[in-house]
C-alpha atoms as a PDB file:
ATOM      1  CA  UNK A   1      26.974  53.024 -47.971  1.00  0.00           C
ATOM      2  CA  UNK A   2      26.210  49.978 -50.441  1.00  0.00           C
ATOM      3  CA  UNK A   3      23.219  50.018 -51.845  1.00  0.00           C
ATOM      4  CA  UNK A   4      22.558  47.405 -53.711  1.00  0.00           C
ATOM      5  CA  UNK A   5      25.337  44.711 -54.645  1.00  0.00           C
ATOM      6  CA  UNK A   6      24.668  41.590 -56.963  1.00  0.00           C
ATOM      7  CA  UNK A   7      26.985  38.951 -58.700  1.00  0.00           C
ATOM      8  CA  UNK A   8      26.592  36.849 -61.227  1.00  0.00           C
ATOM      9  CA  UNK A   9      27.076  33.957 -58.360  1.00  0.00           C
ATOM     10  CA  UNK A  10      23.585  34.595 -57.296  1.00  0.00           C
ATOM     11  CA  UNK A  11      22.373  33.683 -60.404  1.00  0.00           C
ATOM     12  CA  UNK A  12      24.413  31.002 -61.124  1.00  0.00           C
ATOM     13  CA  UNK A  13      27.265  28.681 -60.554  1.00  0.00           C
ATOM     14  CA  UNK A  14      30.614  29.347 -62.116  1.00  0.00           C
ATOM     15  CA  UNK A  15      32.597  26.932 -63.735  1.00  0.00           C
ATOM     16  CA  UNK A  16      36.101  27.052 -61.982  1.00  0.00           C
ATOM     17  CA  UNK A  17      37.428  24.697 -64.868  1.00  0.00           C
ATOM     18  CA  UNK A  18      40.437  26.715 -66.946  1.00  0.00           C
ATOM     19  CA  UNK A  19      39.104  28.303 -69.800  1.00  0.00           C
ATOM     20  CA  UNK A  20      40.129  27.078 -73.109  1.00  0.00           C
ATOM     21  CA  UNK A  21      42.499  29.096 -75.162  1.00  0.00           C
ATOM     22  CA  UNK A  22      40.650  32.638 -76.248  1.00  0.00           C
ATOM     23  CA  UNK A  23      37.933  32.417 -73.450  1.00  0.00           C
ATOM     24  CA  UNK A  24      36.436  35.355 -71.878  1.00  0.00           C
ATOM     25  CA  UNK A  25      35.839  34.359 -68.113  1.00  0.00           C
ATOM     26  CA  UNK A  26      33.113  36.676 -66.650  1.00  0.00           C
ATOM     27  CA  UNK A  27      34.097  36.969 -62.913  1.00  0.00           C
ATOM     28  CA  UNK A  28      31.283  38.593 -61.965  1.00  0.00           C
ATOM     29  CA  UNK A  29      29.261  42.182 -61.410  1.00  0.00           C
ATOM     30  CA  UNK A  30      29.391  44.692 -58.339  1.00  0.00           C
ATOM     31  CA  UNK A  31      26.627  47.343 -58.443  1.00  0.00           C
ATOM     32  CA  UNK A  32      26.774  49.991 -55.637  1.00  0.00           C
ATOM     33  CA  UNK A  33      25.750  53.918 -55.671  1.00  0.00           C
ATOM     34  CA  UNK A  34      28.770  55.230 -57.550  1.00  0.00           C
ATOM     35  CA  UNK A  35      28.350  52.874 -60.225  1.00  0.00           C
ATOM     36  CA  UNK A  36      29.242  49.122 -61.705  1.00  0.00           C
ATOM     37  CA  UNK A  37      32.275  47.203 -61.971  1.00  0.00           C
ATOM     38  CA  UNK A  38      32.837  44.095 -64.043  1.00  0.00           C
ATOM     39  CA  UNK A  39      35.380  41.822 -64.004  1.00  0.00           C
ATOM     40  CA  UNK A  40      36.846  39.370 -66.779  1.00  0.00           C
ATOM     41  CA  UNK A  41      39.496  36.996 -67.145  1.00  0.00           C
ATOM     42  CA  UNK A  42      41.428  36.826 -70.706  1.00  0.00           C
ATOM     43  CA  UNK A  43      43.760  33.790 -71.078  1.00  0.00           C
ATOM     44  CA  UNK A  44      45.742  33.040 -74.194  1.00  0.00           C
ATOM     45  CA  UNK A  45      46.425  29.154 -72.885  1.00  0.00           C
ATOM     46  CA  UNK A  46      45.567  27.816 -69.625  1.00  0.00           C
ATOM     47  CA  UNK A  47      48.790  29.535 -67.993  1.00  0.00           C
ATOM     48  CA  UNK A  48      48.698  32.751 -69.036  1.00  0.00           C
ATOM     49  CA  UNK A  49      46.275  35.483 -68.423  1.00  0.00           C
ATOM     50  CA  UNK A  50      44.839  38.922 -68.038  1.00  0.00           C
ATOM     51  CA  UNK A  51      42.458  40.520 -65.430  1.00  0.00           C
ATOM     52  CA  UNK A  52      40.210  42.989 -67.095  1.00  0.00           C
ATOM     53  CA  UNK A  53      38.124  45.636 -64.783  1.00  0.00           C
ATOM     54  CA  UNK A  54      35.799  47.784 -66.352  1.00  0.00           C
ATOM     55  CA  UNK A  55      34.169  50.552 -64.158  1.00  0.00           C
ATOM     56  CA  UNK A  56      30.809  52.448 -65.164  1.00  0.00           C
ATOM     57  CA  UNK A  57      29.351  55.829 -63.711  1.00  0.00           C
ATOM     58  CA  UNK A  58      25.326  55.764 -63.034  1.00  0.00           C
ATOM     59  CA  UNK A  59      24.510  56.574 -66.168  1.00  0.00           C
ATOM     60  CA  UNK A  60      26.403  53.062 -67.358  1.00  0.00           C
ATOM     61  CA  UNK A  61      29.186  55.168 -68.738  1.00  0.00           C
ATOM     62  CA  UNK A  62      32.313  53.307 -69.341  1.00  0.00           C
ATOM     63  CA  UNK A  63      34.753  55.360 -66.449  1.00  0.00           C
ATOM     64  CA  UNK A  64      38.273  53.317 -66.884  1.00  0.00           C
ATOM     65  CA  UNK A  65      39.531  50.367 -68.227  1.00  0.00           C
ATOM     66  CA  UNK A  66      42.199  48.372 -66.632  1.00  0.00           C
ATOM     67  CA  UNK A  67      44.061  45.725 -67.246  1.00  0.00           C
ATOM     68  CA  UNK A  68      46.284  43.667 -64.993  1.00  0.00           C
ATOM     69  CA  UNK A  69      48.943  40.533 -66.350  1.00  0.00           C
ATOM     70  CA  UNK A  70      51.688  39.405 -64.732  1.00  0.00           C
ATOM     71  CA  UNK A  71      54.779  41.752 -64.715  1.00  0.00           C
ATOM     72  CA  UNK A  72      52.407  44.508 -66.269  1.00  0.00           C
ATOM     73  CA  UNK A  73      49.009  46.652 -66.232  1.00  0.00           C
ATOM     74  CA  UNK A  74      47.758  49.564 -67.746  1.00  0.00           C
ATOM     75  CA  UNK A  75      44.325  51.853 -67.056  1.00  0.00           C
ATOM     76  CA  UNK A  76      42.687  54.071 -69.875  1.00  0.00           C
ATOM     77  CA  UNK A  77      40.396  57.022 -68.606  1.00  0.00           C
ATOM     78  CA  UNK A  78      37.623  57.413 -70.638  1.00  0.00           C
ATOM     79  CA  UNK A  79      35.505  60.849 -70.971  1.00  0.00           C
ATOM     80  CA  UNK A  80      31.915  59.842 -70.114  1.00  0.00           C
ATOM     81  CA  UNK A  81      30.276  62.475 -72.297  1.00  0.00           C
ATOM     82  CA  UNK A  82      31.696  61.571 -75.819  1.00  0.00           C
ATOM     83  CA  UNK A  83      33.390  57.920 -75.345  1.00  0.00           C
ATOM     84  CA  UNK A  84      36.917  59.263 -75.904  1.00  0.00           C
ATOM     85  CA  UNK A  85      39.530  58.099 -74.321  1.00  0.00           C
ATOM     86  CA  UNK A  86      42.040  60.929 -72.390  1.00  0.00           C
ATOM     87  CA  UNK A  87      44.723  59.169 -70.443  1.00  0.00           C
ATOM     88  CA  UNK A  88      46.228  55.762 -70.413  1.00  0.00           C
ATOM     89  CA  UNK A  89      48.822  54.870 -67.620  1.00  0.00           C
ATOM     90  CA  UNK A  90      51.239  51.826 -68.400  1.00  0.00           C
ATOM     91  CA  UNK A  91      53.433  49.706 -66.098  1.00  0.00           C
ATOM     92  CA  UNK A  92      55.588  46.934 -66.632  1.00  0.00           C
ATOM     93  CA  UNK A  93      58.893  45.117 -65.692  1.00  0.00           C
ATOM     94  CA  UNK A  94      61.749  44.870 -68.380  1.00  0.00           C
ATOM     95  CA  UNK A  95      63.805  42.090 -68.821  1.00  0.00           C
ATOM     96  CA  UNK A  96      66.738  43.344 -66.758  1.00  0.00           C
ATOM     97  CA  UNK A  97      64.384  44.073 -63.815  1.00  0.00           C
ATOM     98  CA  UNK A  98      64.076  47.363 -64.132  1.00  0.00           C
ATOM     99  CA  UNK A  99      60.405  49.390 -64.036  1.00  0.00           C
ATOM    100  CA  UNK A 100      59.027  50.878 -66.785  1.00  0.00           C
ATOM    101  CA  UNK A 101      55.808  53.279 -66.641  1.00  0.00           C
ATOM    102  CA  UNK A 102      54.355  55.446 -69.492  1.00  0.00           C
ATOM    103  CA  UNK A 103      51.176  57.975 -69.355  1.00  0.00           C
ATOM    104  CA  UNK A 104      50.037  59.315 -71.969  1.00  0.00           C
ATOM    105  CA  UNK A 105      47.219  62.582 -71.996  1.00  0.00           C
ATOM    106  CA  UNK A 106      45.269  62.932 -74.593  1.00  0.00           C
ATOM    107  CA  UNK A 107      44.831  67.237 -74.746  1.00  0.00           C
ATOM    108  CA  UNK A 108      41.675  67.599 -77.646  1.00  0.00           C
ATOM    109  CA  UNK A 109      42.358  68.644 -81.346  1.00  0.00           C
ATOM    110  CA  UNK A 110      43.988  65.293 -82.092  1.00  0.00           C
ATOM    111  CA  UNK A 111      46.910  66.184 -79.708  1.00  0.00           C
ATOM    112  CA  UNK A 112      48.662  64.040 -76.936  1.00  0.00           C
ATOM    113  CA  UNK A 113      51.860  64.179 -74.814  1.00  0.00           C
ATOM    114  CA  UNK A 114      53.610  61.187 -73.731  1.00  0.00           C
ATOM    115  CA  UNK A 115      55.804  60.869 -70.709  1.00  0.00           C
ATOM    116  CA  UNK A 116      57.834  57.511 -70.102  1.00  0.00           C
ATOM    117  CA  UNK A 117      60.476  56.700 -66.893  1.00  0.00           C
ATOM    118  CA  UNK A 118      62.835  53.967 -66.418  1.00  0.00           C
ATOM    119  CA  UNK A 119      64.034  52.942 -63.460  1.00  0.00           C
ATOM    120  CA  UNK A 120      66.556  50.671 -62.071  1.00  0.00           C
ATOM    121  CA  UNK A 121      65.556  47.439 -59.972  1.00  0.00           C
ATOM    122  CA  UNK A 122      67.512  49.487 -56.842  1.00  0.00           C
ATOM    123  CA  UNK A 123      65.438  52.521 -57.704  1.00  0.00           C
ATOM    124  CA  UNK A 124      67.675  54.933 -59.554  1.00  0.00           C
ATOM    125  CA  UNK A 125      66.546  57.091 -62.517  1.00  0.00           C
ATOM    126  CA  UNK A 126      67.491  55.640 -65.560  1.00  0.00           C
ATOM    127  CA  UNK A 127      65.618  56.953 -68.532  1.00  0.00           C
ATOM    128  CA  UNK A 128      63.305  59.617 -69.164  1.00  0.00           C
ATOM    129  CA  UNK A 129      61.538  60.321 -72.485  1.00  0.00           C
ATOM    130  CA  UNK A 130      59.055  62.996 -73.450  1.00  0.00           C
ATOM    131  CA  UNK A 131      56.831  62.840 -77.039  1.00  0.00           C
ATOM    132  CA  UNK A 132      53.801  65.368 -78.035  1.00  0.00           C
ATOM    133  CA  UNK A 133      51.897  63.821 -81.074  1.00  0.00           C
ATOM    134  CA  UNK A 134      49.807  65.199 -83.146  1.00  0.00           C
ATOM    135  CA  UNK A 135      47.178  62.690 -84.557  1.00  0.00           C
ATOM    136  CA  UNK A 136      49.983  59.710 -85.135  1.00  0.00           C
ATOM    137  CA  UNK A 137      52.481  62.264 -85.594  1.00  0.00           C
ATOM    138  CA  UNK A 138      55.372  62.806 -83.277  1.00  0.00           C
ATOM    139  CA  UNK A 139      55.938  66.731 -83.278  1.00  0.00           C
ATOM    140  CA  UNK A 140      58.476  66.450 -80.712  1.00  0.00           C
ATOM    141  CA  UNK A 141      60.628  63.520 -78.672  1.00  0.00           C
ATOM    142  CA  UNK A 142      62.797  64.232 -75.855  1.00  0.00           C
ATOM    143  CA  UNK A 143      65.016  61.777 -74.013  1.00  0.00           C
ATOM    144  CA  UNK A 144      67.826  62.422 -70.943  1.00  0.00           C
ATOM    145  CA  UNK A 145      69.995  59.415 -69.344  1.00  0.00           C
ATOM    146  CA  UNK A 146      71.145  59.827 -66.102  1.00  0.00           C
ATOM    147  CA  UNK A 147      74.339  58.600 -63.955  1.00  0.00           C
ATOM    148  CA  UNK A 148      74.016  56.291 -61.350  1.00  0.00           C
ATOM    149  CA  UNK A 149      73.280  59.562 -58.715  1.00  0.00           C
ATOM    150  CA  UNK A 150      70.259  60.366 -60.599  1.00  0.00           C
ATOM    151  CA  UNK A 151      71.633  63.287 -61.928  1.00  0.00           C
ATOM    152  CA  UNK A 152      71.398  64.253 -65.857  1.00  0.00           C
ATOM    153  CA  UNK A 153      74.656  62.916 -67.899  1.00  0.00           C
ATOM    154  CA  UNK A 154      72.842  64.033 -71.355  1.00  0.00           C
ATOM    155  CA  UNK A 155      69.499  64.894 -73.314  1.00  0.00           C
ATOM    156  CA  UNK A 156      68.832  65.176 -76.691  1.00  0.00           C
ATOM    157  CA  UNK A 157      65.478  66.989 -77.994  1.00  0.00           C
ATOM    158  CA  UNK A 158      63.991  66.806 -81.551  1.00  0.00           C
ATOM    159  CA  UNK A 159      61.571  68.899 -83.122  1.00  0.00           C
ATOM    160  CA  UNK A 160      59.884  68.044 -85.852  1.00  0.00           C
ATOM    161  CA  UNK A 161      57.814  70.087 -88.705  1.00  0.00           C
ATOM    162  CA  UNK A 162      54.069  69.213 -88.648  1.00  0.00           C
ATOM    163  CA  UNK A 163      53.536  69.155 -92.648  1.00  0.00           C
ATOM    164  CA  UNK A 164      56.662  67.371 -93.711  1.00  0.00           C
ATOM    165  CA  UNK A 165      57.205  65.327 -90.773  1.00  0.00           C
ATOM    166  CA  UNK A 166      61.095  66.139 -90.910  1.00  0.00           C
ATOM    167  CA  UNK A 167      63.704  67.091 -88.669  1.00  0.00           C
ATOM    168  CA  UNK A 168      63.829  70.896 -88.232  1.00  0.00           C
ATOM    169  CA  UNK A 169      65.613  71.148 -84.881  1.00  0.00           C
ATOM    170  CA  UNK A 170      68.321  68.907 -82.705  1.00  0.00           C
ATOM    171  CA  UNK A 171      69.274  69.706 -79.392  1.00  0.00           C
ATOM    172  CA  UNK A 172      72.184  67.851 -77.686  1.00  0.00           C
ATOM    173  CA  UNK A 173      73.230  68.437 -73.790  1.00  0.00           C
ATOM    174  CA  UNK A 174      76.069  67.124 -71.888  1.00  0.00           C
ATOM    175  CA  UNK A 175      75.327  68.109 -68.008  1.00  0.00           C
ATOM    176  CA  UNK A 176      77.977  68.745 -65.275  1.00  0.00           C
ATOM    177  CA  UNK A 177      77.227  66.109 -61.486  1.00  0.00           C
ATOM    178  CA  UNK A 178      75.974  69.545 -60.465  1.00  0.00           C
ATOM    179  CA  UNK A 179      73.328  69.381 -63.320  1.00  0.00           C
ATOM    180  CA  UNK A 180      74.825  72.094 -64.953  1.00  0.00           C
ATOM    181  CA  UNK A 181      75.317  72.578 -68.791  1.00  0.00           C
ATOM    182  CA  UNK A 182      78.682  71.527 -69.940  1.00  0.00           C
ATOM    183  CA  UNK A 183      78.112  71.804 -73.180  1.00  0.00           C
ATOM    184  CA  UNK A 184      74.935  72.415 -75.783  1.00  0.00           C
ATOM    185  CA  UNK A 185      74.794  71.655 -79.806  1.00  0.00           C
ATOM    186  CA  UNK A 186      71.863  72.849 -81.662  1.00  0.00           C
ATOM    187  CA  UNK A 187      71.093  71.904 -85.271  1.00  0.00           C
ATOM    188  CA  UNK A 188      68.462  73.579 -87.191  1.00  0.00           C
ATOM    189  CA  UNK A 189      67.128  72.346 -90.987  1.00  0.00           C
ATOM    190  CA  UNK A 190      64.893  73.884 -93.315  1.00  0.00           C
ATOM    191  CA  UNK A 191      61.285  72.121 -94.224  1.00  0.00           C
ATOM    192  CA  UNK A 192      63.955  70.070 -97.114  1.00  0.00           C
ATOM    193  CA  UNK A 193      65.636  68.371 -94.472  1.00  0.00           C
ATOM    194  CA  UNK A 194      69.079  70.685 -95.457  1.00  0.00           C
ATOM    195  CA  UNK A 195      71.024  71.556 -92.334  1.00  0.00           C
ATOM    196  CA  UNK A 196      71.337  75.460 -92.369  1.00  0.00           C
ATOM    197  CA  UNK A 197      72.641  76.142 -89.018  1.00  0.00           C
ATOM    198  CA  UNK A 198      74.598  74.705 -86.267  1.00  0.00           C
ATOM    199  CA  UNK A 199      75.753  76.131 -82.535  1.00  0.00           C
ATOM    200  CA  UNK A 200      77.352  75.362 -80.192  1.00  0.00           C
ATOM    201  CA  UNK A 201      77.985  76.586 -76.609  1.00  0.00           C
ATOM    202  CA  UNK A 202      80.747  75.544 -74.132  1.00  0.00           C
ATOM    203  CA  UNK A 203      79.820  76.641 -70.742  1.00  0.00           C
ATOM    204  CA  UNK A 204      82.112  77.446 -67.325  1.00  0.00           C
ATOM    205  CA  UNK A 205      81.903  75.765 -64.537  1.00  0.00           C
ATOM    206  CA  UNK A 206      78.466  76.577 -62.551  1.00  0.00           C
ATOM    207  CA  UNK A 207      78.011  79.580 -64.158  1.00  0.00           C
ATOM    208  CA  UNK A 208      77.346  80.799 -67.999  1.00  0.00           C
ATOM    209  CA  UNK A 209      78.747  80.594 -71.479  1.00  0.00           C
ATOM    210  CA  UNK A 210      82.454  80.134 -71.676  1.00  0.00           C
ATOM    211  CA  UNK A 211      82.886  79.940 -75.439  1.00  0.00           C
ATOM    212  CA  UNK A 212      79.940  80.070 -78.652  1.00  0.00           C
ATOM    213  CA  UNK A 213      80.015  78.736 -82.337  1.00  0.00           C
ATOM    214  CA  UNK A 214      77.836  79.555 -84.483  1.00  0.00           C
ATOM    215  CA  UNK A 215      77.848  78.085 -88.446  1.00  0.00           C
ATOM    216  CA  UNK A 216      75.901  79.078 -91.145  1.00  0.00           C
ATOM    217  CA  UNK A 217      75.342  76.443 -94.427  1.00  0.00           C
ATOM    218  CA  UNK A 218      74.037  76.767 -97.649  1.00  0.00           C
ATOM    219  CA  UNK A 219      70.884  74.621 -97.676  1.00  0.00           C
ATOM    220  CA  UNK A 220      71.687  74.083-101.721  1.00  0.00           C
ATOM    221  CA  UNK A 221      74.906  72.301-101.827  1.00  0.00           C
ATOM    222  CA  UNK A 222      75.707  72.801 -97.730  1.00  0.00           C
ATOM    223  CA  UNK A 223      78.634  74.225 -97.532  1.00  0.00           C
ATOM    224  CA  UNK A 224      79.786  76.397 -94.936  1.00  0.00           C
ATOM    225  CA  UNK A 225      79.282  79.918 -95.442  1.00  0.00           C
ATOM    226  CA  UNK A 226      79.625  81.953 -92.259  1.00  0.00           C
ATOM    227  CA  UNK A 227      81.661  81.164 -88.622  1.00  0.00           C
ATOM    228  CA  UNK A 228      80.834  83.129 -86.355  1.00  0.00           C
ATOM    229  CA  UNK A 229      82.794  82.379 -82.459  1.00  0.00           C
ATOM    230  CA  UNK A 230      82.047  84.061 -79.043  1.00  0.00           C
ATOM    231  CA  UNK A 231      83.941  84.501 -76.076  1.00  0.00           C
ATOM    232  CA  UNK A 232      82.784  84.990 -72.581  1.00  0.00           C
ATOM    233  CA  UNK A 233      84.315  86.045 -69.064  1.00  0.00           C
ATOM    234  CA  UNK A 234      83.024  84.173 -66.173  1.00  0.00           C
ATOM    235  CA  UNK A 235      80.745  87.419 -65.121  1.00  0.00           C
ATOM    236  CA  UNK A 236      78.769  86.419 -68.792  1.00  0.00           C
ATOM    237  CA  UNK A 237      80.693  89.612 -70.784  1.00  0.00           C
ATOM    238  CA  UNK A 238      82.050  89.631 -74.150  1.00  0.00           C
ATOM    239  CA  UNK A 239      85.683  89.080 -74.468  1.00  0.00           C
ATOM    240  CA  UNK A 240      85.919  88.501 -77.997  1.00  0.00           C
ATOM    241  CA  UNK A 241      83.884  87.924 -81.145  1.00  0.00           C
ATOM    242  CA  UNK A 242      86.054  86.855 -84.318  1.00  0.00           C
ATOM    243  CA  UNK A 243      83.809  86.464 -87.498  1.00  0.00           C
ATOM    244  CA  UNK A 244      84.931  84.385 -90.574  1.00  0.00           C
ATOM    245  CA  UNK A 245      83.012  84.271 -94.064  1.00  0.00           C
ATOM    246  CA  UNK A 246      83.443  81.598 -96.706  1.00  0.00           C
ATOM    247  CA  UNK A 247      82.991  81.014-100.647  1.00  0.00           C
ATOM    248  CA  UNK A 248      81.021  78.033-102.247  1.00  0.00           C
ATOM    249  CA  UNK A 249      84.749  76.474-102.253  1.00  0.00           C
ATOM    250  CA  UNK A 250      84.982  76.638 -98.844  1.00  0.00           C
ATOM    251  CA  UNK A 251      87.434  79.100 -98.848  1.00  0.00           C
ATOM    252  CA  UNK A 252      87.814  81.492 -96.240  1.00  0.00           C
ATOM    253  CA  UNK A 253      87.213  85.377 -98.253  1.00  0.00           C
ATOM    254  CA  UNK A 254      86.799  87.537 -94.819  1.00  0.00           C
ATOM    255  CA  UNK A 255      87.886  87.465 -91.155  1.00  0.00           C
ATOM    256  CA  UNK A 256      86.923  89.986 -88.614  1.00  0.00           C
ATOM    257  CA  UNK A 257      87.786  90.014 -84.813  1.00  0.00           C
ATOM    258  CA  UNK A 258      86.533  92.631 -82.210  1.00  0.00           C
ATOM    259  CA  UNK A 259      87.921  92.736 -78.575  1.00  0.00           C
ATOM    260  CA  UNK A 260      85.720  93.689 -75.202  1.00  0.00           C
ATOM    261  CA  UNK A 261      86.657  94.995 -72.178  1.00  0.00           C
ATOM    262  CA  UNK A 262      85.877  93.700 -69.170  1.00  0.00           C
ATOM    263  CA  UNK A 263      82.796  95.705 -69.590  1.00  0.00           C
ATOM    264  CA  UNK A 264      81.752  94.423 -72.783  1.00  0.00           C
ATOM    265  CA  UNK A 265      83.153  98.099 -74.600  1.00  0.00           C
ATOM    266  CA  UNK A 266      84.951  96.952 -77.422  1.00  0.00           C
ATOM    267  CA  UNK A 267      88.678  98.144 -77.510  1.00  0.00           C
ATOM    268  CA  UNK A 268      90.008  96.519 -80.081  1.00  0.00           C
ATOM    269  CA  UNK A 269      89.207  95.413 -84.066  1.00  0.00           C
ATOM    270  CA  UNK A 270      90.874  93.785 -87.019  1.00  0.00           C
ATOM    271  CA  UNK A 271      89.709  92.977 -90.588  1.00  0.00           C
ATOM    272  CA  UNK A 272      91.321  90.817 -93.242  1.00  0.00           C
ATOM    273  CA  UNK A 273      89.846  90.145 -96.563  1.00  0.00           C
ATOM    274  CA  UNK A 274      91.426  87.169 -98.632  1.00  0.00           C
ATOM    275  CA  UNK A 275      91.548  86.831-102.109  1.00  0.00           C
END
């Protein structure tokens, strides 16, 4: 039930006239039990504009914020204890007709994720991109693309280091239609930005690994000083593991190669050293 209601419009008469360029038009005041509501026109010229809502609790708490323009809007959750704010939703329409919305949470200690979708004007999953921030840093962005089914045709993740703000980790996927891995690169960097390590894993089809890589660099000069491949049976056992070492020339100075059973017993080994 209402319990009390008021407007400005008992007090007053509006002017309907356009507002000049800048103007704040105050629409008006609801008051009722769980709280007020005021509402605002912003124009930036007497075409454009944006309708502003601001909702209080009892205790004249600022609630939400939320704006409304055409082709967009957006609402900001506020904490009513301390003032802070701890979610803002976005939505708007892109050029090409497609829908774009973004929410963001705001988690305490200076630290926010950030989750944005794109999709098509007939309703298919374009784009989908994951941040965490710290303060105005972004600790970590992912992003996947999808095929016209809505399943995953690729993703790439970054990780970043806190201190530095640099790369320290790259994840690339390629998916199968039956959004399973075809294929996975990792590259990891020390706090330098120097690429120390690199993998990669092919996979069988709709089941596990089918063949591993593995690299090892020098973070100095970055060179390539250890190769290490990996291969798997469809049942996810060893078949083979053949290890190569290298010099700061890039030479190769060691090869090693061990053989599995079908068990993953190894049967088999060889060793070369080069000069």
């Amino acid at each position: 039930m209402v319990s009390h209601m008021t407007t400005e419009r008992d007090n007053c008469e509006l002017d309907f006239r356009p507002p000049a360029e800048g103007q704040d038009l105050n629409l008006g005041t609801r008051i009722d039990r769980n709280g007020k509501t005021t509402y605002h026109v912003l124009t930036t010229d007497r075409r454009a504009g944006v309708f502003l809502e601001k909702v209080y609790d009892q205790d004249h708490h600022l609630i939400k914020l939320q704006k409304r323009s055409r082709g967009s809007r957006s609402e900001t959750y506020f904490d009513t204890e301390s003032g802070a704010v701890i979610r803002i939703f976005e939505s708007s329409t892109l050029p090409d007709g497609s829908s774009l919305t973004k929410n963001i949470i705001y988690t305490g200690r200076d630290r926010s994720s950030e989750d944005v979708i794109v999709i098509s004007p007939n309703g298919e999953l374009v784009r989908r991109v994951e941040r965490e921030h710290v303060g105005m840093r972004t600790v970590f962005q992912g992003q996947t693309e999808y095929n016209c089914d809505g399943t995953p045709a690729s993703t790439v993740n970054h990780r970043m280091d806190l201190a530095t703000n640099r790369l320290v980790h790259r994840e690339q996927i390629q998916w199968l239609s039956e959004q399973q891995r075809s294929l996975t690169e990792d590259f990891h960097f020390d706090h330098a930005g120097n690429l120390i390590k690199y993998s990669k894993v092919l996979y069988h089809p709709n089941s596990g690994p089918f063949l591993e890589e593995t690299q090892e660099y020098d973070p100095a000069n970055q060179s390539l000083t250890r190769r290490e491949i990996t291969g798997y049976s469809t049942g996810g056992k060893q078949t083979c593991i053949d290890t190569l070492t290298y010099n700061a020339a890039g030479e190769v100075t060691s090869r090693e190669s061990i053989f599995f059973d079908e068990n993953g017993n190894p049967i088999a080994s060889r060793n070369c050293a080069h000069s």
